[in-house]
Protein backbone atom coordinates (compact mmCIF):
# COMPACT_ATOMS: atom_id res chain seq x y z
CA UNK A 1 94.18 -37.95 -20.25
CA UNK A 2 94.49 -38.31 -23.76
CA UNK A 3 96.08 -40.57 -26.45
CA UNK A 4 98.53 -39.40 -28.78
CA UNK A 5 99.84 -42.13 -30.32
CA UNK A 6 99.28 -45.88 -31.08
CA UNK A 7 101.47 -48.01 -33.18
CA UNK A 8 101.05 -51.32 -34.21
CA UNK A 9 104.11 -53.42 -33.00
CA UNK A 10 103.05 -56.71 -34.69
CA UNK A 11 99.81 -58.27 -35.57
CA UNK A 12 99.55 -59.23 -31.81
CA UNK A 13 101.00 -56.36 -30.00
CA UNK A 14 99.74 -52.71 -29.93
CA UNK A 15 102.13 -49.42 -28.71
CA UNK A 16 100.21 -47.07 -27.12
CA UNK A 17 101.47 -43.44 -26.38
CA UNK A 18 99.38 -41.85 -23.17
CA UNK A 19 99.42 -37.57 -22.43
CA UNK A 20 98.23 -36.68 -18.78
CA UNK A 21 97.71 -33.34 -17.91
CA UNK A 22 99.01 -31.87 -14.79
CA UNK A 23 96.10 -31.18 -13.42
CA UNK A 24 94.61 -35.05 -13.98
CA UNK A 25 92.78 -36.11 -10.83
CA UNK A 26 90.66 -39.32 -11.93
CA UNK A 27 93.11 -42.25 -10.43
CA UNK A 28 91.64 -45.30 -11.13
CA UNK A 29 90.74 -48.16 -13.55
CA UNK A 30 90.34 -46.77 -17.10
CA UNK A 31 88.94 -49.19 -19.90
CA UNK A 32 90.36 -48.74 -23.89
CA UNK A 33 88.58 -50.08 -26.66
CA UNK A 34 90.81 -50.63 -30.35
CA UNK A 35 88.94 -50.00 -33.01
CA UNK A 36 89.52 -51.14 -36.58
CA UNK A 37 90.14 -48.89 -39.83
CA UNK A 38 85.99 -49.73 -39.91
CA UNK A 39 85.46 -48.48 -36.87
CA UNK A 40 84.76 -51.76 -35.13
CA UNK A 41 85.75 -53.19 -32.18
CA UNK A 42 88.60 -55.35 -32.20
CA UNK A 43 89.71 -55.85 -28.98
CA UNK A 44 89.52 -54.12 -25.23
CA UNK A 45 91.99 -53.73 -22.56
CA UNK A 46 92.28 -51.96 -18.90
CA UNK A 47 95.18 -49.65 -17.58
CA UNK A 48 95.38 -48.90 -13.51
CA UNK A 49 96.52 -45.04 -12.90
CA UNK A 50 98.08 -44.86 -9.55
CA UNK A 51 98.53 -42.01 -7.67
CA UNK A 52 102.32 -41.90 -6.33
CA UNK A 53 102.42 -39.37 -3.31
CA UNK A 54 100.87 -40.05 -0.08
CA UNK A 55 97.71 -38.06 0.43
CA UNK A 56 97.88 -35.21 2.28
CA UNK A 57 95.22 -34.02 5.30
CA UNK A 58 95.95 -30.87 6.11
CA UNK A 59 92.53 -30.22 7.77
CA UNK A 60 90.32 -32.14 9.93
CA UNK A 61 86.47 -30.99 10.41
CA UNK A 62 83.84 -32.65 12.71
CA UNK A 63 80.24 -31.60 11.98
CA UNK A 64 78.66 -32.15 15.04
CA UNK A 65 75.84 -30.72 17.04
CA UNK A 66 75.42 -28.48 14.63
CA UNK A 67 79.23 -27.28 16.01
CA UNK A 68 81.98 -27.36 13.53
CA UNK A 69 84.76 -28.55 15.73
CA UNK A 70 88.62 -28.92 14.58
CA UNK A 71 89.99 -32.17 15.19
CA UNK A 72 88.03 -33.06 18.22
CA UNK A 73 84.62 -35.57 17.74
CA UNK A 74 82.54 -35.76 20.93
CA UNK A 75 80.99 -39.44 22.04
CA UNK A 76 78.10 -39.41 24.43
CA UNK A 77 77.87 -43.04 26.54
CA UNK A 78 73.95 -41.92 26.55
CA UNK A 79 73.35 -42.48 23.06
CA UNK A 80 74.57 -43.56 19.34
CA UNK A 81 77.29 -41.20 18.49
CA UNK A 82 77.63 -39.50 14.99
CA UNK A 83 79.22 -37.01 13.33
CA UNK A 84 80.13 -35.79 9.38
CA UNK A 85 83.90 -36.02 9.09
CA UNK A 86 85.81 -33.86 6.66
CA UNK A 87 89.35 -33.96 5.81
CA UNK A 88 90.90 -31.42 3.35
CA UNK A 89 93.95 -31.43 1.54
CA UNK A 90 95.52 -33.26 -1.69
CA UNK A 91 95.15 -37.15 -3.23
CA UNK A 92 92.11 -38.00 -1.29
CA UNK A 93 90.97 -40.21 -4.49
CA UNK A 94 87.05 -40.67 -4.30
CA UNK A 95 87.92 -44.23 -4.12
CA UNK A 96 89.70 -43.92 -0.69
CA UNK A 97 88.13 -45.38 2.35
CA UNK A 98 88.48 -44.35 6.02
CA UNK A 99 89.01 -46.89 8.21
CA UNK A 100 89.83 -46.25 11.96
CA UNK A 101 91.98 -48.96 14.24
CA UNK A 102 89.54 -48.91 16.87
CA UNK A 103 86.89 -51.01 15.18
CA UNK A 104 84.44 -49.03 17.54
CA UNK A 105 84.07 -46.47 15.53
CA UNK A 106 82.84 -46.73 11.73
CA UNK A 107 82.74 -44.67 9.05
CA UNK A 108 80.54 -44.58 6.06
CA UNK A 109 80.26 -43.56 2.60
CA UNK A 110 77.69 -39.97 1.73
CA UNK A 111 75.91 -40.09 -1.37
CA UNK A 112 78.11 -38.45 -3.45
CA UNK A 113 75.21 -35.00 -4.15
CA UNK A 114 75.59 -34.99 -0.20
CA UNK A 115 78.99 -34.99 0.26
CA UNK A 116 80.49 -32.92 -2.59
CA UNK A 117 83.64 -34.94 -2.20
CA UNK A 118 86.88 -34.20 -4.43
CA UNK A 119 90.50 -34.33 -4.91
CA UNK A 120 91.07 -31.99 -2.33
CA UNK A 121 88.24 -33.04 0.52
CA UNK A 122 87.01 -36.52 1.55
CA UNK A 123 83.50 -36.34 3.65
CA UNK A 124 82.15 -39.33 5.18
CA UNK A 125 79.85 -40.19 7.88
CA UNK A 126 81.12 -41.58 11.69
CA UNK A 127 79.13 -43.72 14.21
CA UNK A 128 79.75 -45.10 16.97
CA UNK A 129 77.15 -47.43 18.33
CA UNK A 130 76.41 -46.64 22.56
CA UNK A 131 79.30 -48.37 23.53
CA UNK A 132 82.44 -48.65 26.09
CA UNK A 133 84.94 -47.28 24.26
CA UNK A 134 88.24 -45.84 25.18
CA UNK A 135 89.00 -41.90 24.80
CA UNK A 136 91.55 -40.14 23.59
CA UNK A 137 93.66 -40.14 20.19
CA UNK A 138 92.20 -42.34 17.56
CA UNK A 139 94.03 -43.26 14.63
CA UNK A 140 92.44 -43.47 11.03
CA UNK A 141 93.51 -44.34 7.93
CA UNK A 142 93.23 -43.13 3.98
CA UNK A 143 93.16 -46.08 2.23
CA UNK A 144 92.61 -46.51 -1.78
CA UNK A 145 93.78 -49.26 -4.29
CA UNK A 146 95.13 -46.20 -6.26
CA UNK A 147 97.17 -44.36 -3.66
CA UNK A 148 99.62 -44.98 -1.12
CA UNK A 149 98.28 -44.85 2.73
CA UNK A 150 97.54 -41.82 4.84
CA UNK A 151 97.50 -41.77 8.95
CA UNK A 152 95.42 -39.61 10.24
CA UNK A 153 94.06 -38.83 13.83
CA UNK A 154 91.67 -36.99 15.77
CA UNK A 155 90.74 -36.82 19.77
CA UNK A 156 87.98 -38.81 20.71
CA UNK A 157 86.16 -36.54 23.84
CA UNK A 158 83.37 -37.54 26.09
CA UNK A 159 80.70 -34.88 26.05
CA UNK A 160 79.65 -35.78 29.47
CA UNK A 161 82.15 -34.79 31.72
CA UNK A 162 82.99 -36.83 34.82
CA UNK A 163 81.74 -35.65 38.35
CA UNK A 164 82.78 -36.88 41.40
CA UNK A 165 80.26 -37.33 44.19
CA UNK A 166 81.72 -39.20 46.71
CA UNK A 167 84.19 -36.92 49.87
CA UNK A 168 88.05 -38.04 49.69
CA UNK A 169 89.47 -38.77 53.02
CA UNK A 170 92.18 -36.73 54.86
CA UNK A 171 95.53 -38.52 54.23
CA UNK A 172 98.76 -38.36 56.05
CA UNK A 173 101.17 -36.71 53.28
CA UNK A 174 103.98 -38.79 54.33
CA UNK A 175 105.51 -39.39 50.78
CA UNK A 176 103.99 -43.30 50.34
CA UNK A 177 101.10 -44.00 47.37
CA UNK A 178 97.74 -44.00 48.71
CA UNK A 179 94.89 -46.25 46.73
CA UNK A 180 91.53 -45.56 47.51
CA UNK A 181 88.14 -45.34 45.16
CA UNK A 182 85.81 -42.18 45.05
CA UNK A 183 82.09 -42.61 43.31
CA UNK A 184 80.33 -40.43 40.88
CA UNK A 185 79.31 -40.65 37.24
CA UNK A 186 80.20 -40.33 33.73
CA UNK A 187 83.91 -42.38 34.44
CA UNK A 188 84.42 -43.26 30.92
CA UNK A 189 86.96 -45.77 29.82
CA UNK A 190 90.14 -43.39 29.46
CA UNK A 191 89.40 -40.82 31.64
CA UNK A 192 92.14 -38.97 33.31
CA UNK A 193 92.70 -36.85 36.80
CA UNK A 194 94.57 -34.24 37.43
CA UNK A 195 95.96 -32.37 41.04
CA UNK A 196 95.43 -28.50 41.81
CA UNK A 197 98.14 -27.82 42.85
CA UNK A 198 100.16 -30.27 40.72
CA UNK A 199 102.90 -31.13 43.54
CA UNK A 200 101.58 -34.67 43.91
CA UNK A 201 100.64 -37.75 41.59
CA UNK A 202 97.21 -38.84 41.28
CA UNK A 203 96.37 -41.91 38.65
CA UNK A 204 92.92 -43.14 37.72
CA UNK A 205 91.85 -46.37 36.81
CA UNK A 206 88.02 -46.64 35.71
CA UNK A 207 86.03 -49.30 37.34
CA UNK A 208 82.66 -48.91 36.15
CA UNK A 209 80.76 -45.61 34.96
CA UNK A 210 80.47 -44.79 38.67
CA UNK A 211 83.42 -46.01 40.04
CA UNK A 212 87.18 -44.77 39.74
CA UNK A 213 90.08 -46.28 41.79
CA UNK A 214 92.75 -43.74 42.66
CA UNK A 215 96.42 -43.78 43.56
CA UNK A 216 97.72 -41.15 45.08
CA UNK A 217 101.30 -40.15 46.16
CA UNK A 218 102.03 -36.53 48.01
CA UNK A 219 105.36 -34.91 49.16
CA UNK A 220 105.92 -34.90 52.51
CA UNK A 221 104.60 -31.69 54.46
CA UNK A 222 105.04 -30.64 57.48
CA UNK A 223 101.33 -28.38 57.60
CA UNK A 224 97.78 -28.89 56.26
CA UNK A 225 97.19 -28.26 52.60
CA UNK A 226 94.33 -28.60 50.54
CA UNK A 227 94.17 -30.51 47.02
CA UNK A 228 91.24 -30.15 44.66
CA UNK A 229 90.78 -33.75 42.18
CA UNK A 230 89.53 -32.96 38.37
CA UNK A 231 88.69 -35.62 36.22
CA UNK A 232 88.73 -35.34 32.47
């Protein structure tokens, strides 16, 4: 950014002519100080330059683990979970802050000789303290006082996954929902099941790490068959 021009409008006003180069990535507050024909100061002022396109994120990486893992940040209910987040792609202003809706999870500033972030990639730190938190999609955004907001997401995985312990009763598949509760471990707050094979309905609700409550509804058959339950 350069100026090209100033003209003097009146004895109070000043015109002043601004050339930005394509390439110009430094949106943000920049200060101007008017000199006189003496070269001294005679007055300051600010000007905002805004970025006008939503930022782009055309890449998410989670450093975790020492894993580099697309998309996908793992939480352990054992311990504090953390992680280096990077997102890549265009107007992510070195102002911008991540901030996720879940207030769960937090993400912090790198020192800037740590992070190498630019224009085109955003790195910052995530933690979540050993918590109950809910898996699954978890929306973030871009924010930055000189750039419209970006949504973002990524999957929020336990890295524990969930065993069951306890035997499931023999039910009469007689086409009404069954409820019943199974034990094991590692139930975290979202967790899903799933049938093998996948001719029934099974739903999960969490009661406590150890604890999941189950309803269950099966066709009607007129033999024996075997179901296996997976939790994820």
């Amino acid at each position: 950014m350069s100026i090209v021009r100033v003209d003097s409008v009146d004895q109070h006003e000043l015109s002043i002519t601004f050339q930005i180069a394509s390439s110009f990535v430094d949106f943000a507050t920049h200060y101007l100080t008017i000199m006189d024909q003496n070269n001294r100061r005679k007055a300051s002022a600010s000007i905002d330059l805004l970025y006008a396109e939503i930022p782009q994120v055309n890449r998410i990486e989670i450093q975790q683990q020492n894993k580099v893992r697309r998309d996908t940040l793992l939480y352990s209910p054992l311990h504090k979970t953390t992680a280096i987040l990077q997102l890549q792609g265009k107007g992510l202003l070195n102002s911008g802050k991540i901030l996720f809706d879940d207030p769960l999870i937090q993400a912090k500033e790198i020192c800037e000789n740590e992070a190498s972030s630019s224009f085109h990639k955003k790195v910052v730190a995530v933690e979540i303290s050993n918590t109950d938190i809910e898996l699954g999609s978890k929306v973030f955004r871009v924010l930055s006082p000189y750039a419209p907001t970006a949504v973002c997401s990524l999957f929020l995985k336990s890295e524990l996954a969930p065993q069951i312990m306890s035997p499931v009763n023999s039910f009469i598949a007689d086409g009404k929902l069954k409820t019943f509760e199974i034990t094991g471990n590692n139930f975290s707050t979202g967790v899903t099941l799933s049938l093998l094979p996948t001719d029934g309905k099974i739903v999960g609700r969490r009661v406590t790490d150890d604890k999941i409550q189950i309803q269950l509804l099966l066709p009607i058959f007129e033999e024996t068959k075997s179901y296996r339950i997976i939790g994820d």
